[in-house]
C-alpha atoms as a PDB file:
ATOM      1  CA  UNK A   1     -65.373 -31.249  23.598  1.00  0.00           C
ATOM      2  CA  UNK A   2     -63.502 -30.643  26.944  1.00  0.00           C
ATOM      3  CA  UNK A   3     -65.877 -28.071  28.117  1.00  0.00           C
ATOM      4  CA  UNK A   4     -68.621 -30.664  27.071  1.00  0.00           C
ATOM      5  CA  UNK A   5     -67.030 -33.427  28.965  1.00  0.00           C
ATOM      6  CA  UNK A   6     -66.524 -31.209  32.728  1.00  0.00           C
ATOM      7  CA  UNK A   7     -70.153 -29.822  32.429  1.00  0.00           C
ATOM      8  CA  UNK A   8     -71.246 -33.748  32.067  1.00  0.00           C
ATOM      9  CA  UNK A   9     -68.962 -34.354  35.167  1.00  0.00           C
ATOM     10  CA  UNK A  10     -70.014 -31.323  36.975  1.00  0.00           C
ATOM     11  CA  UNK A  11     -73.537 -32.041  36.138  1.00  0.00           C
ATOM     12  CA  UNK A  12     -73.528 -35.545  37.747  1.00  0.00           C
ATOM     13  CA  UNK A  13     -71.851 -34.940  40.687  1.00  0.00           C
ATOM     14  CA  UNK A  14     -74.435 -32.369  41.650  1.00  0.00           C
ATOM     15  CA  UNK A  15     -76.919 -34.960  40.901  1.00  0.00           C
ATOM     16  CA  UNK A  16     -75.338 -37.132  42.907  1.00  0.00           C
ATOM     17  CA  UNK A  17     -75.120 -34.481  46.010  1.00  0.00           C
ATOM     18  CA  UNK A  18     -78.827 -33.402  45.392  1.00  0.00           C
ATOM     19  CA  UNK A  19     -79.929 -37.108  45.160  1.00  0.00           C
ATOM     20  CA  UNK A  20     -77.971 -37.915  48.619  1.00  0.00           C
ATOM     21  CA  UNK A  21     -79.153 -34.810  50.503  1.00  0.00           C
ATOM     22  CA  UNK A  22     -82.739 -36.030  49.173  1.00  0.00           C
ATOM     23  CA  UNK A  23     -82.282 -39.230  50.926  1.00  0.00           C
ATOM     24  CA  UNK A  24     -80.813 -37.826  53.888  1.00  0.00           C
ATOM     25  CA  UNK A  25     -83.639 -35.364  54.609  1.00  0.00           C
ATOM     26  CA  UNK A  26     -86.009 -38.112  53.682  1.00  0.00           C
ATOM     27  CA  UNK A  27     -84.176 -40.262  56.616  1.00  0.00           C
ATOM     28  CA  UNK A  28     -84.341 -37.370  58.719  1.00  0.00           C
ATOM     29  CA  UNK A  29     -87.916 -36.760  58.440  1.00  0.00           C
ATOM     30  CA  UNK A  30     -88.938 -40.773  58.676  1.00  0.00           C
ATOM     31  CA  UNK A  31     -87.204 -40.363  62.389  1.00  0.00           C
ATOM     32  CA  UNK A  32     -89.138 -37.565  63.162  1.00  0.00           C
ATOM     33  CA  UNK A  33     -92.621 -39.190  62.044  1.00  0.00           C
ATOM     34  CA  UNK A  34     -91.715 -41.955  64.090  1.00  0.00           C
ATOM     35  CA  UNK A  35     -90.678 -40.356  66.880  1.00  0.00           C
ATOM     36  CA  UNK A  36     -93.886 -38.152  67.399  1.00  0.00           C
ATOM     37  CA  UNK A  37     -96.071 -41.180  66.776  1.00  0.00           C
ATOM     38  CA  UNK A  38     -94.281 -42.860  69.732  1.00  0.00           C
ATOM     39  CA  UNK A  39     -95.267 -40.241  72.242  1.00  0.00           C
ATOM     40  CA  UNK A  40     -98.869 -40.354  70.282  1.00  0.00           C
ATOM     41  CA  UNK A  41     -98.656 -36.958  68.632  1.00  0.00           C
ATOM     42  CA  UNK A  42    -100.078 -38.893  65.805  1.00  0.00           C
ATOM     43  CA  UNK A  43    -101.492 -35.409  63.825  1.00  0.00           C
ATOM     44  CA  UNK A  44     -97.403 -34.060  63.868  1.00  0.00           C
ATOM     45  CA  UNK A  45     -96.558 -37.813  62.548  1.00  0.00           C
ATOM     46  CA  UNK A  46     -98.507 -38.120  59.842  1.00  0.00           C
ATOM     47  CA  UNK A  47     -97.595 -34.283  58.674  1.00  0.00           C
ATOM     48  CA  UNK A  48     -93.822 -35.968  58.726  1.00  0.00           C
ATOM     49  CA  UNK A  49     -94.428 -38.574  56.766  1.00  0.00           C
ATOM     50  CA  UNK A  50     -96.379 -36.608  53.952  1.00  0.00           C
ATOM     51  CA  UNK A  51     -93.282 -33.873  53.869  1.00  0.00           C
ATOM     52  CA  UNK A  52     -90.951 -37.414  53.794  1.00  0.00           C
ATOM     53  CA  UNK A  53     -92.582 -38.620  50.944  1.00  0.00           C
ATOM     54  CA  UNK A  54     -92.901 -35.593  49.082  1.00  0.00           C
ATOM     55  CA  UNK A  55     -88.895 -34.829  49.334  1.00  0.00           C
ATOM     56  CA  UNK A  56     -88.203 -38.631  47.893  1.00  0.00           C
ATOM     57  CA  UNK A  57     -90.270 -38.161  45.316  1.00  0.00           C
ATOM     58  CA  UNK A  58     -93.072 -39.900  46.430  1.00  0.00           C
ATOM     59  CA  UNK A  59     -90.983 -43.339  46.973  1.00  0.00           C
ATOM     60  CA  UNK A  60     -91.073 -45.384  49.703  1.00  0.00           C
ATOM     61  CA  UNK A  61     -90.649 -49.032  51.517  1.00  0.00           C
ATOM     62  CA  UNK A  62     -93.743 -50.724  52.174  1.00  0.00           C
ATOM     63  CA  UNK A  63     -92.310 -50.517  56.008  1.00  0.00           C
ATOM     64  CA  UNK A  64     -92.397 -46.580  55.621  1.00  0.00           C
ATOM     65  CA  UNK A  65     -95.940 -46.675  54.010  1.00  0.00           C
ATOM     66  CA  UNK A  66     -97.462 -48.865  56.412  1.00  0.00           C
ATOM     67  CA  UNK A  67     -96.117 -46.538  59.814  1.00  0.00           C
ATOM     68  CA  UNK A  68     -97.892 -43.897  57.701  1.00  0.00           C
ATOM     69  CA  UNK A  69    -100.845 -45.264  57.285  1.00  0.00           C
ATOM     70  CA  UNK A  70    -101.018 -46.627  61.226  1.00  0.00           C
ATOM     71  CA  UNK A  71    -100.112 -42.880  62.065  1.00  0.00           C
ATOM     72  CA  UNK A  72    -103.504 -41.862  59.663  1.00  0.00           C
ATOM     73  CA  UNK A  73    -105.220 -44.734  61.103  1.00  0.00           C
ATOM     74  CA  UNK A  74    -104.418 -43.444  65.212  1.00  0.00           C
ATOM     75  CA  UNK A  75    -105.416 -39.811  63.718  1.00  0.00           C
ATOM     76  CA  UNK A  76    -108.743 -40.830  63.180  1.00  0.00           C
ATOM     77  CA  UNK A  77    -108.035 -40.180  59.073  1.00  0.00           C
ATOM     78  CA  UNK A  78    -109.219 -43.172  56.852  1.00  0.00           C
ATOM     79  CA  UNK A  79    -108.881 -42.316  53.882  1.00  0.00           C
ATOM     80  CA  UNK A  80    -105.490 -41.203  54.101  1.00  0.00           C
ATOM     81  CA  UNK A  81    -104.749 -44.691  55.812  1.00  0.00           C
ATOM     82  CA  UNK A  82    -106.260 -46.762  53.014  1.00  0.00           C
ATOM     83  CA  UNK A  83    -104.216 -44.651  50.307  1.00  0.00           C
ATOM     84  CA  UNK A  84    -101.234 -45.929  51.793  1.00  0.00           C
ATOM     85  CA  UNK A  85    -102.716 -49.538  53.171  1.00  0.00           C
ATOM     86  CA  UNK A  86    -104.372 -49.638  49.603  1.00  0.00           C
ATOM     87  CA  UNK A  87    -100.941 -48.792  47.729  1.00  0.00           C
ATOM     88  CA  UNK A  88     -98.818 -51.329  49.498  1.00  0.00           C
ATOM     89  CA  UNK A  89    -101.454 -53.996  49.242  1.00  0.00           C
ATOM     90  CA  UNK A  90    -102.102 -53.517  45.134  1.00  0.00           C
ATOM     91  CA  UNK A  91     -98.781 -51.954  44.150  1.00  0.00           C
ATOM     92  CA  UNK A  92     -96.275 -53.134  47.121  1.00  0.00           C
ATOM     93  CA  UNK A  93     -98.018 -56.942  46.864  1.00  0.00           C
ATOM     94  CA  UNK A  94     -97.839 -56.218  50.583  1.00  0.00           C
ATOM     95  CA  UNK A  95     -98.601 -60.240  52.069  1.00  0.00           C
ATOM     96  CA  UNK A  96     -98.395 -59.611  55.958  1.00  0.00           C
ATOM     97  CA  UNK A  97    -101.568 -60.980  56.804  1.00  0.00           C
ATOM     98  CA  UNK A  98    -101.390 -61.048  60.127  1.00  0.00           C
ATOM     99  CA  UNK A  99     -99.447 -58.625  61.065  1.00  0.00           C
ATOM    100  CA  UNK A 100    -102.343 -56.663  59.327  1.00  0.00           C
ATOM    101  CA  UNK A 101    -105.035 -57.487  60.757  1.00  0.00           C
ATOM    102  CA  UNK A 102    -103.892 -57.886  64.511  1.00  0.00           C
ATOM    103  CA  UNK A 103    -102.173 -54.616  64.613  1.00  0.00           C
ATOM    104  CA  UNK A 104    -104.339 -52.364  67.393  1.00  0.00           C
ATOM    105  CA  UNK A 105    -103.112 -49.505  65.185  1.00  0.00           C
ATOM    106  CA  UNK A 106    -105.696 -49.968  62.628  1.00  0.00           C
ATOM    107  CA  UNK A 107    -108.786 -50.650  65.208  1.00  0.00           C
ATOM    108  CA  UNK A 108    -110.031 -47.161  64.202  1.00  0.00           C
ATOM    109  CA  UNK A 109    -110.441 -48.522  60.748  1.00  0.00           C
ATOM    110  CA  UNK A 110    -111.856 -52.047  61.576  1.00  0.00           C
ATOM    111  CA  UNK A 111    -115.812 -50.786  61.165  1.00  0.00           C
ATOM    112  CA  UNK A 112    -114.713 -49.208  57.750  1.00  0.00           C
ATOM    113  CA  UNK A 113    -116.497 -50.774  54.560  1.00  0.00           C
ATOM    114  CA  UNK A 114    -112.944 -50.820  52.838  1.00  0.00           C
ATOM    115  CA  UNK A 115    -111.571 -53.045  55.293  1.00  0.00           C
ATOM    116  CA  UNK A 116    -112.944 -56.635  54.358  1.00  0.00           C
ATOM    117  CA  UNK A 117    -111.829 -55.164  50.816  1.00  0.00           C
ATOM    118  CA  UNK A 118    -108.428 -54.835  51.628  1.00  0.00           C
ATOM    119  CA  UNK A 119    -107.381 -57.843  53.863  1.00  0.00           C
ATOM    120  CA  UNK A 120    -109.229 -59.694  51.058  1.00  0.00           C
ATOM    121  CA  UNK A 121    -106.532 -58.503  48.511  1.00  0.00           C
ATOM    122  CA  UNK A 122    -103.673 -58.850  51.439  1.00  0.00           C
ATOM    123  CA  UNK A 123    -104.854 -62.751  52.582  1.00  0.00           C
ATOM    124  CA  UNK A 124    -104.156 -63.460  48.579  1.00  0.00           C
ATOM    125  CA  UNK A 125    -100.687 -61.639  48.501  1.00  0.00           C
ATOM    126  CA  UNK A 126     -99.747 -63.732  52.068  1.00  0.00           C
ATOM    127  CA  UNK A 127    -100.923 -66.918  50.452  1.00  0.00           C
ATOM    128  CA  UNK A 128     -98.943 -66.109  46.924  1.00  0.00           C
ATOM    129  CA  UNK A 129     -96.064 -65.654  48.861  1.00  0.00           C
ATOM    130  CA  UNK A 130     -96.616 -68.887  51.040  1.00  0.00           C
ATOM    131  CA  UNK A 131     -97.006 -70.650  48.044  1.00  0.00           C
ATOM    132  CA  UNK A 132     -93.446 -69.448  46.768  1.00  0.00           C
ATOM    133  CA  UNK A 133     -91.963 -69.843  49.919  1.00  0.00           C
ATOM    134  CA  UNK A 134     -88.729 -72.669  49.326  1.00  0.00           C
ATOM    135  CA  UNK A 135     -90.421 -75.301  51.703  1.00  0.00           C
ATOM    136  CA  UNK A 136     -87.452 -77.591  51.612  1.00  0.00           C
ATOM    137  CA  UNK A 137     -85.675 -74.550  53.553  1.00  0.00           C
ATOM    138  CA  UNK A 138     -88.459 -73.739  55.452  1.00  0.00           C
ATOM    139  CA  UNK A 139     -89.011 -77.084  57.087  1.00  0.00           C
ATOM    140  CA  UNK A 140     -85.261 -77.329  58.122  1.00  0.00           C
ATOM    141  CA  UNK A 141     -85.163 -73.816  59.521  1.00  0.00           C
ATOM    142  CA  UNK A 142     -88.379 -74.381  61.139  1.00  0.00           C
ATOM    143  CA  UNK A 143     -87.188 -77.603  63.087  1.00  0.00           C
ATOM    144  CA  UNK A 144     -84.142 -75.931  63.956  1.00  0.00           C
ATOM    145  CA  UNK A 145     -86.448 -72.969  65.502  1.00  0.00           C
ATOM    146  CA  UNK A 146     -88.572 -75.120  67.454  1.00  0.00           C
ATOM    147  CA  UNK A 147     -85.758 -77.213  68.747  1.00  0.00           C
ATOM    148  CA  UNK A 148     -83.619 -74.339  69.636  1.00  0.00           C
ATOM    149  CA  UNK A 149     -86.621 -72.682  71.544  1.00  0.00           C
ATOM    150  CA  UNK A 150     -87.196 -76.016  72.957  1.00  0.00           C
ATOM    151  CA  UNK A 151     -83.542 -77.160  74.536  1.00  0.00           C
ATOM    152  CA  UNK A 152     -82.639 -73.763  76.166  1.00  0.00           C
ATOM    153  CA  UNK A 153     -85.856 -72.799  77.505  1.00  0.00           C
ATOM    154  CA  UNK A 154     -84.942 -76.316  79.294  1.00  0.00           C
ATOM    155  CA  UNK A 155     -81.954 -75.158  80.174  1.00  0.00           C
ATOM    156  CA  UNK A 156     -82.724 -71.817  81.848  1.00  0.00           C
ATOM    157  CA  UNK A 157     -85.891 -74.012  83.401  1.00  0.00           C
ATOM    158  CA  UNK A 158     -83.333 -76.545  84.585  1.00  0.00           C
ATOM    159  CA  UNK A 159     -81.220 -73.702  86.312  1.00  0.00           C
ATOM    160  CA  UNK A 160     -84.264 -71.403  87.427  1.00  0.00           C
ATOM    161  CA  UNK A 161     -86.219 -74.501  89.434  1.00  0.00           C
ATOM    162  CA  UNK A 162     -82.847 -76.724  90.459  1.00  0.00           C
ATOM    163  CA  UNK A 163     -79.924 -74.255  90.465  1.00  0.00           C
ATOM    164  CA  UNK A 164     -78.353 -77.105  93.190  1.00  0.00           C
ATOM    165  CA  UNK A 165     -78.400 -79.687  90.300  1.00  0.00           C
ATOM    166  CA  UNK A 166     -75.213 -78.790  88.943  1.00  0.00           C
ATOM    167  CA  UNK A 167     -74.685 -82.695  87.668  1.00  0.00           C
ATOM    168  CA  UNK A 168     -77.791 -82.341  85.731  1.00  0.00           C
ATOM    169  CA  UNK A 169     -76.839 -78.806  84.349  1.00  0.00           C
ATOM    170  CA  UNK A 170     -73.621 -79.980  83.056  1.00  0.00           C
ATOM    171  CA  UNK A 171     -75.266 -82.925  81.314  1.00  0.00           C
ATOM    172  CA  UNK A 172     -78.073 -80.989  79.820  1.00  0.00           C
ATOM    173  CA  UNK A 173     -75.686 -78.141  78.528  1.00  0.00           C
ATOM    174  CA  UNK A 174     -72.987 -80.529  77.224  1.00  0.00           C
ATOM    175  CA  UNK A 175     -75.993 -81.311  74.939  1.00  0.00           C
ATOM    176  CA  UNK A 176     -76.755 -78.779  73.449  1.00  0.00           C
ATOM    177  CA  UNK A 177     -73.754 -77.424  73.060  1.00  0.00           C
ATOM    178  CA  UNK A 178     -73.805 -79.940  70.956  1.00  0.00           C
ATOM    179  CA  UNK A 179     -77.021 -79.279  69.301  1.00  0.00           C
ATOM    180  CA  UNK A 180     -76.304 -75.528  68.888  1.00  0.00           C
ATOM    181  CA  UNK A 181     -72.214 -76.383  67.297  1.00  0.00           C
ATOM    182  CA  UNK A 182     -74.744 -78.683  64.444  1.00  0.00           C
ATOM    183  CA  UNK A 183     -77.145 -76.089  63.882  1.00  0.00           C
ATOM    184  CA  UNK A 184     -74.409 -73.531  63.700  1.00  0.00           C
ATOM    185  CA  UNK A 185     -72.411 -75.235  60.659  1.00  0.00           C
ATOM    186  CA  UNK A 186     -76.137 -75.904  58.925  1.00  0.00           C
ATOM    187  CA  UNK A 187     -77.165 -71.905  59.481  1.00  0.00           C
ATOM    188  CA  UNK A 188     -73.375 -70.231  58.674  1.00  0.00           C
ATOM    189  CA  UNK A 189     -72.939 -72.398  55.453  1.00  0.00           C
ATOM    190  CA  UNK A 190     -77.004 -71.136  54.409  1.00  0.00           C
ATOM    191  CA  UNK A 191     -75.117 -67.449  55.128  1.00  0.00           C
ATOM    192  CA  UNK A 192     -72.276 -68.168  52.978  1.00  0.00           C
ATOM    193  CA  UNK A 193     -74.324 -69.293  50.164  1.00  0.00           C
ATOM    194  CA  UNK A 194     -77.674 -67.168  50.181  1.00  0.00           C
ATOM    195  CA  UNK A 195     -76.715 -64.623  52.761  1.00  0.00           C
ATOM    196  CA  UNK A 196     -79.499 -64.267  55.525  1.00  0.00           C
ATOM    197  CA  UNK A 197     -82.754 -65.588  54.402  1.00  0.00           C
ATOM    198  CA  UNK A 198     -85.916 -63.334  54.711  1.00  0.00           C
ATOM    199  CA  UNK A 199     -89.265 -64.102  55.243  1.00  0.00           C
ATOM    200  CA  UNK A 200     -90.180 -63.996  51.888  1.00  0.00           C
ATOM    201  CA  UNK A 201     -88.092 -67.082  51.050  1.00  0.00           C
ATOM    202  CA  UNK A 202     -88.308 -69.272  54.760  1.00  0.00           C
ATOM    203  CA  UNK A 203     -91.179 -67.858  56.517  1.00  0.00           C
ATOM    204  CA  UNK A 204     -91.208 -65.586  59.789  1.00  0.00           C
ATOM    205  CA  UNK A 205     -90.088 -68.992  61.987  1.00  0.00           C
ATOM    206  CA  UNK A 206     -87.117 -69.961  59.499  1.00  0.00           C
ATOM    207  CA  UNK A 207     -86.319 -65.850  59.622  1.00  0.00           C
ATOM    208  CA  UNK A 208     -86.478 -66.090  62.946  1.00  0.00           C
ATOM    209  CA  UNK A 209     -84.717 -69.147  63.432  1.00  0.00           C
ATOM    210  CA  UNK A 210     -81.296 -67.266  62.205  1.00  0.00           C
ATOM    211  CA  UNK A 211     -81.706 -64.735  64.690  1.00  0.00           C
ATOM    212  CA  UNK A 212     -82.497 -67.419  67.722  1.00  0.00           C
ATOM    213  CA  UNK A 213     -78.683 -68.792  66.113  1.00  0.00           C
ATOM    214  CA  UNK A 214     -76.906 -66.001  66.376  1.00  0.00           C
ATOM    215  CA  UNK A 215     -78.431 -64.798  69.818  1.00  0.00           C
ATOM    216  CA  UNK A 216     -77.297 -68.086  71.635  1.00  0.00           C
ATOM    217  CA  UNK A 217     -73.750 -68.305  69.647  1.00  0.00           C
ATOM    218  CA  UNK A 218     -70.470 -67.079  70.426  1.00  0.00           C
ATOM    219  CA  UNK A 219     -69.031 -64.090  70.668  1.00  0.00           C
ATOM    220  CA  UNK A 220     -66.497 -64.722  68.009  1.00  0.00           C
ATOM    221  CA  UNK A 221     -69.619 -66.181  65.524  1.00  0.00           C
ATOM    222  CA  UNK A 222     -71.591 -62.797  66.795  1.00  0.00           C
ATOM    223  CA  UNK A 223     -68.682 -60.558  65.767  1.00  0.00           C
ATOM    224  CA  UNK A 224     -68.376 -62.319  62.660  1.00  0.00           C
ATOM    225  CA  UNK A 225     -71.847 -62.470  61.637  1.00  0.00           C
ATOM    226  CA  UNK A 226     -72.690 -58.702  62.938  1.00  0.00           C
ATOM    227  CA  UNK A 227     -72.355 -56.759  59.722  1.00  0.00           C
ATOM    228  CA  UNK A 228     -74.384 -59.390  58.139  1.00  0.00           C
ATOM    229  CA  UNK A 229     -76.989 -59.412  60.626  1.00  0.00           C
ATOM    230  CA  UNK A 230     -77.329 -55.601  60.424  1.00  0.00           C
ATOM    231  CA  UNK A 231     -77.539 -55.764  56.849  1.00  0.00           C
ATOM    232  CA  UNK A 232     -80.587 -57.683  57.474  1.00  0.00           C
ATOM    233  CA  UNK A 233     -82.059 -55.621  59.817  1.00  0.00           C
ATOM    234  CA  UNK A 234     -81.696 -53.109  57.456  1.00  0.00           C
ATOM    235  CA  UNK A 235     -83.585 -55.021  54.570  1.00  0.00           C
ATOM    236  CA  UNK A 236     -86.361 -55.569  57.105  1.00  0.00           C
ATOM    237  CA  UNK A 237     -85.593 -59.081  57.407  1.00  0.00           C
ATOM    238  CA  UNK A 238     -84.851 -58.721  60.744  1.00  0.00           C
ATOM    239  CA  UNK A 239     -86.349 -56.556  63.290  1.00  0.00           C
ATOM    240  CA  UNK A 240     -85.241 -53.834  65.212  1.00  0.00           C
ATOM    241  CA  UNK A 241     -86.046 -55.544  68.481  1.00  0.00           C
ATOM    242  CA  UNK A 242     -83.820 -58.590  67.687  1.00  0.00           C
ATOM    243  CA  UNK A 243     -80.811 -56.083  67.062  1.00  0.00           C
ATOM    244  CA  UNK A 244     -81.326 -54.232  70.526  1.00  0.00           C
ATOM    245  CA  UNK A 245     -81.302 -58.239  72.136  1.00  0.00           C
ATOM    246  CA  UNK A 246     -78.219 -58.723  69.910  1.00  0.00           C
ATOM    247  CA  UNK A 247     -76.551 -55.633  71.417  1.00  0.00           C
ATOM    248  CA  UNK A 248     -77.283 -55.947  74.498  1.00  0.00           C
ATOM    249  CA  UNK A 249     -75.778 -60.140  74.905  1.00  0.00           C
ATOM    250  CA  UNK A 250     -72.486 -59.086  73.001  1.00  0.00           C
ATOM    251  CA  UNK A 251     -72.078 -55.791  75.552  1.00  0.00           C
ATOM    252  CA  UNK A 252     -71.988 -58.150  78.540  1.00  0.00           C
ATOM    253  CA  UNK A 253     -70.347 -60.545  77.064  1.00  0.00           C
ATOM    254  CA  UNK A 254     -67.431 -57.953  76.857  1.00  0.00           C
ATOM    255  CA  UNK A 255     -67.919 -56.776  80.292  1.00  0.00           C
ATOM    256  CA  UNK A 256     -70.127 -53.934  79.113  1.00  0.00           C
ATOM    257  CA  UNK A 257     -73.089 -52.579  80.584  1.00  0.00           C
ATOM    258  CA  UNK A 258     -76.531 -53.303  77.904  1.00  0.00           C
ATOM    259  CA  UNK A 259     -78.555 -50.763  76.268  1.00  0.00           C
ATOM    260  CA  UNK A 260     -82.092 -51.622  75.840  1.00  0.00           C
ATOM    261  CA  UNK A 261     -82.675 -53.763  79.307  1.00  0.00           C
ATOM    262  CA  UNK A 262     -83.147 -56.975  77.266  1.00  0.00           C
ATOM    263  CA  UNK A 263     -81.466 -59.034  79.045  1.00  0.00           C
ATOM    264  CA  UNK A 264     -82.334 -61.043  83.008  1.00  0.00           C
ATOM    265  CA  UNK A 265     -79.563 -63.329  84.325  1.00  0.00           C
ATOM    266  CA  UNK A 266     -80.162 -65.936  86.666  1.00  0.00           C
ATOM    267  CA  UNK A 267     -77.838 -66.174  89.862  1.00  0.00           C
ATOM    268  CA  UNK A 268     -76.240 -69.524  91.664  1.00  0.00           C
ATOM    269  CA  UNK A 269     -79.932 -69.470  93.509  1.00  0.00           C
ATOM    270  CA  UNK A 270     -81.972 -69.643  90.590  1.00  0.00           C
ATOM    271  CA  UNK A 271     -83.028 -66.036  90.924  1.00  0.00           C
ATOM    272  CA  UNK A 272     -83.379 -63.334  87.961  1.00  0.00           C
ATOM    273  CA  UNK A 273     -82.165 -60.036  88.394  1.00  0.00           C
ATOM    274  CA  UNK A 274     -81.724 -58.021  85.499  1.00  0.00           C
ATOM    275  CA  UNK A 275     -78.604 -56.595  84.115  1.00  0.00           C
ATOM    276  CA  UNK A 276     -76.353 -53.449  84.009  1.00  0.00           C
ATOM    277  CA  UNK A 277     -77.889 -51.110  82.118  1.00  0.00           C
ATOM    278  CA  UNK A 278     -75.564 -48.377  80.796  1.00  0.00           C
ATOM    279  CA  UNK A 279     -78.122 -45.207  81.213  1.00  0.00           C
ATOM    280  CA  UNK A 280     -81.182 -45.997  83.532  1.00  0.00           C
ATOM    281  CA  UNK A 281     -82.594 -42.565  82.600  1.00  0.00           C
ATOM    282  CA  UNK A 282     -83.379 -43.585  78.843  1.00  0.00           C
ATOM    283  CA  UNK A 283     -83.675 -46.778  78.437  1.00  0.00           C
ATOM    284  CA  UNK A 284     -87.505 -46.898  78.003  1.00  0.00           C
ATOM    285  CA  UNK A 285     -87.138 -44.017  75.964  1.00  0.00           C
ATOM    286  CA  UNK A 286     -84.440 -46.018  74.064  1.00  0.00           C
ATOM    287  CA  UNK A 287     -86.623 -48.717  73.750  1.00  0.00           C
ATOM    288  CA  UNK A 288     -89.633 -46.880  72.779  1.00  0.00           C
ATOM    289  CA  UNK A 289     -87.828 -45.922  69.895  1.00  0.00           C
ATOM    290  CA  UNK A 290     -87.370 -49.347  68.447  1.00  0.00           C
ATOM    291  CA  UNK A 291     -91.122 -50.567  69.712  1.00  0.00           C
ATOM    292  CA  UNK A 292     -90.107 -52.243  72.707  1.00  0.00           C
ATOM    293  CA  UNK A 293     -92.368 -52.458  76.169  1.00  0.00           C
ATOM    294  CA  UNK A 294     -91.601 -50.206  79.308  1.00  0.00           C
ATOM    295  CA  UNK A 295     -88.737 -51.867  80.348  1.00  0.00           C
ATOM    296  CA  UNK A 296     -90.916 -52.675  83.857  1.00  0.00           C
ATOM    297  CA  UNK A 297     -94.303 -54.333  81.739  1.00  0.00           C
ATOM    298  CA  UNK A 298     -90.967 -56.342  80.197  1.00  0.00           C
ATOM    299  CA  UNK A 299     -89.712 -57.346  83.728  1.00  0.00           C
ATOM    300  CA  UNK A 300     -93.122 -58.731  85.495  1.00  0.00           C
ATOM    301  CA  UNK A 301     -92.847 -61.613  83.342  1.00  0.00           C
ATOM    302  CA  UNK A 302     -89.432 -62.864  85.442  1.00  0.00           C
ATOM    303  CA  UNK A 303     -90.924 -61.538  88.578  1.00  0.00           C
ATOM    304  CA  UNK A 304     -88.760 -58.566  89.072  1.00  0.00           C
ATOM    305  CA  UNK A 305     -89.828 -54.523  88.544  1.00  0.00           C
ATOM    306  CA  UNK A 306     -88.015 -51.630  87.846  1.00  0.00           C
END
């Protein structure tokens, strides 16, 4: 019975190792793919992604499919992109219609007969899913999105065009101050309850509206809210471009240089001028990575180059 027992407990715990290392690898390889199809060695990506695959078994996120099948798509391979396009669409219930269908990584397949097919079958996933959306929650986040867009774009407008106006700055911020310390007790109390709320339950605005929250909050409410907000990063409810912009506001806020180049101040003469950056040398290789613009295409838009 004993020697039963410790070959049962040796037995699972090599599972357990071979099952991590699986996962591991299968990490390893998804960073490779991803690199290579960054610097548009698109053949070497999709190799990666096939060996991926194969070491997990064959399972995957419908994020993970759908690079794969953009990397097929970019390699001039159809069918191997509809397999995977096909796959999250029938078997994923994949419902990001427009994300779909305005991504230039599937151009190459645009002409192909089995494209009407397919954003057919992914128009009635999106509007399944909009129909389950919680619309109560949705409105409310959505309003909150809008309005938080809205009052700080007047803000930096405010000190961009009239930097002099300090009277009118004070004013303006005092308000929404205000407005941001309301929508911060409606937003942290939806955390405590639900956690942070995908798109799949609010919409891409009310998903997007948490992150708009968190990026004009406090430090403390960043700090506290991090591991949360990473959790949905991970969980592809948030996006690896809203993390870098997260990063890079808490860094200066602690006197820090920022990573990714995400972030233009705005002096006492209403001029931008971007910040510190910790390591000029990679940061459009550091942003490449998590599918952000040349940090100089980035800049034009405030005036300034790089």
């Amino acid at each position: 019975m004993r020697k039963f027992y410790f070959s049962t407990i040796a037995f699972l715990i090599l599972h357990v190792s071979f099952v991590n290392a699986q996962s591991e690898t299968y990490q390893s390889l998804l960073k490779v793919a991803d690199s290579l199809y960054k610097i548009k060695e698109y053949k070497k990506s999709t190799y990666a992604y096939t060996w991926a695959f194969r070491v997990n078994s064959y399972r995957s996120t419908l994020k993970d499919r759908y690079n794969a099948a953009k990397a097929w798509s970019m390699n001039f391979t159809p069918d191997s992109a509809f397999f995977h396009l096909y796959k999250m669409a029938k078997q994923g219930n994949f419902s990001d219609y427009d994300k779909l269908i305005n991504d230039p990584a599937f151009t190459p397949i645009h002409l192909d007969a089995r494209w009407p097919n397919l954003t057919k079958i992914v128009k009635v996933n999106s509007d399944k899913t909009e129909a389950n959306l919680d619309h109560s929650l949705k409105k409310q986040l959505d309003t909150i999105h809008d309005n938080l867009v809205y009052w700080h774009g007047k803000l930096d407008s405010l000190k961009h065009h009239d930097p002099k106006n300090t009277l009118a700055f004070a004013k303006l911020n005092k308000a929404v101050a205000v407005k941001d310390s309301l929508y911060k007790d409606i937003i942290t109390d939806l955390w405590k309850s639900l956690g942070w709320v995908g798109q799949n339950v609010v919409g891409k605005k009310g998903r997007d509206a948490q992150f708009i929250l968190l990026k004009f909050a406090s430090l403390y409410t960043q700090k506290k809210y991090l591991p949360l907000f990473k959790k949905a990063v991970k969980e592809d409810f948030a996006t690896l471009e809203q993390m870098a912009i997260i990063d890079d506001i808490m860094a200066i806020k602690q006197g820090k240089k920022q990573i990714y180049g995400t972030q233009v101040g705005l002096d006492n003469k209403g001029t931008y001028f971007l910040q510190p950056i910790e390591d000029p040398s990679k940061v459009n290789q550091l942003r490449a990575e998590i599918g952000l613009q040349p940090l100089n295409d980035y800049l034009k838009s405030y005036g300034l180059s790089y």
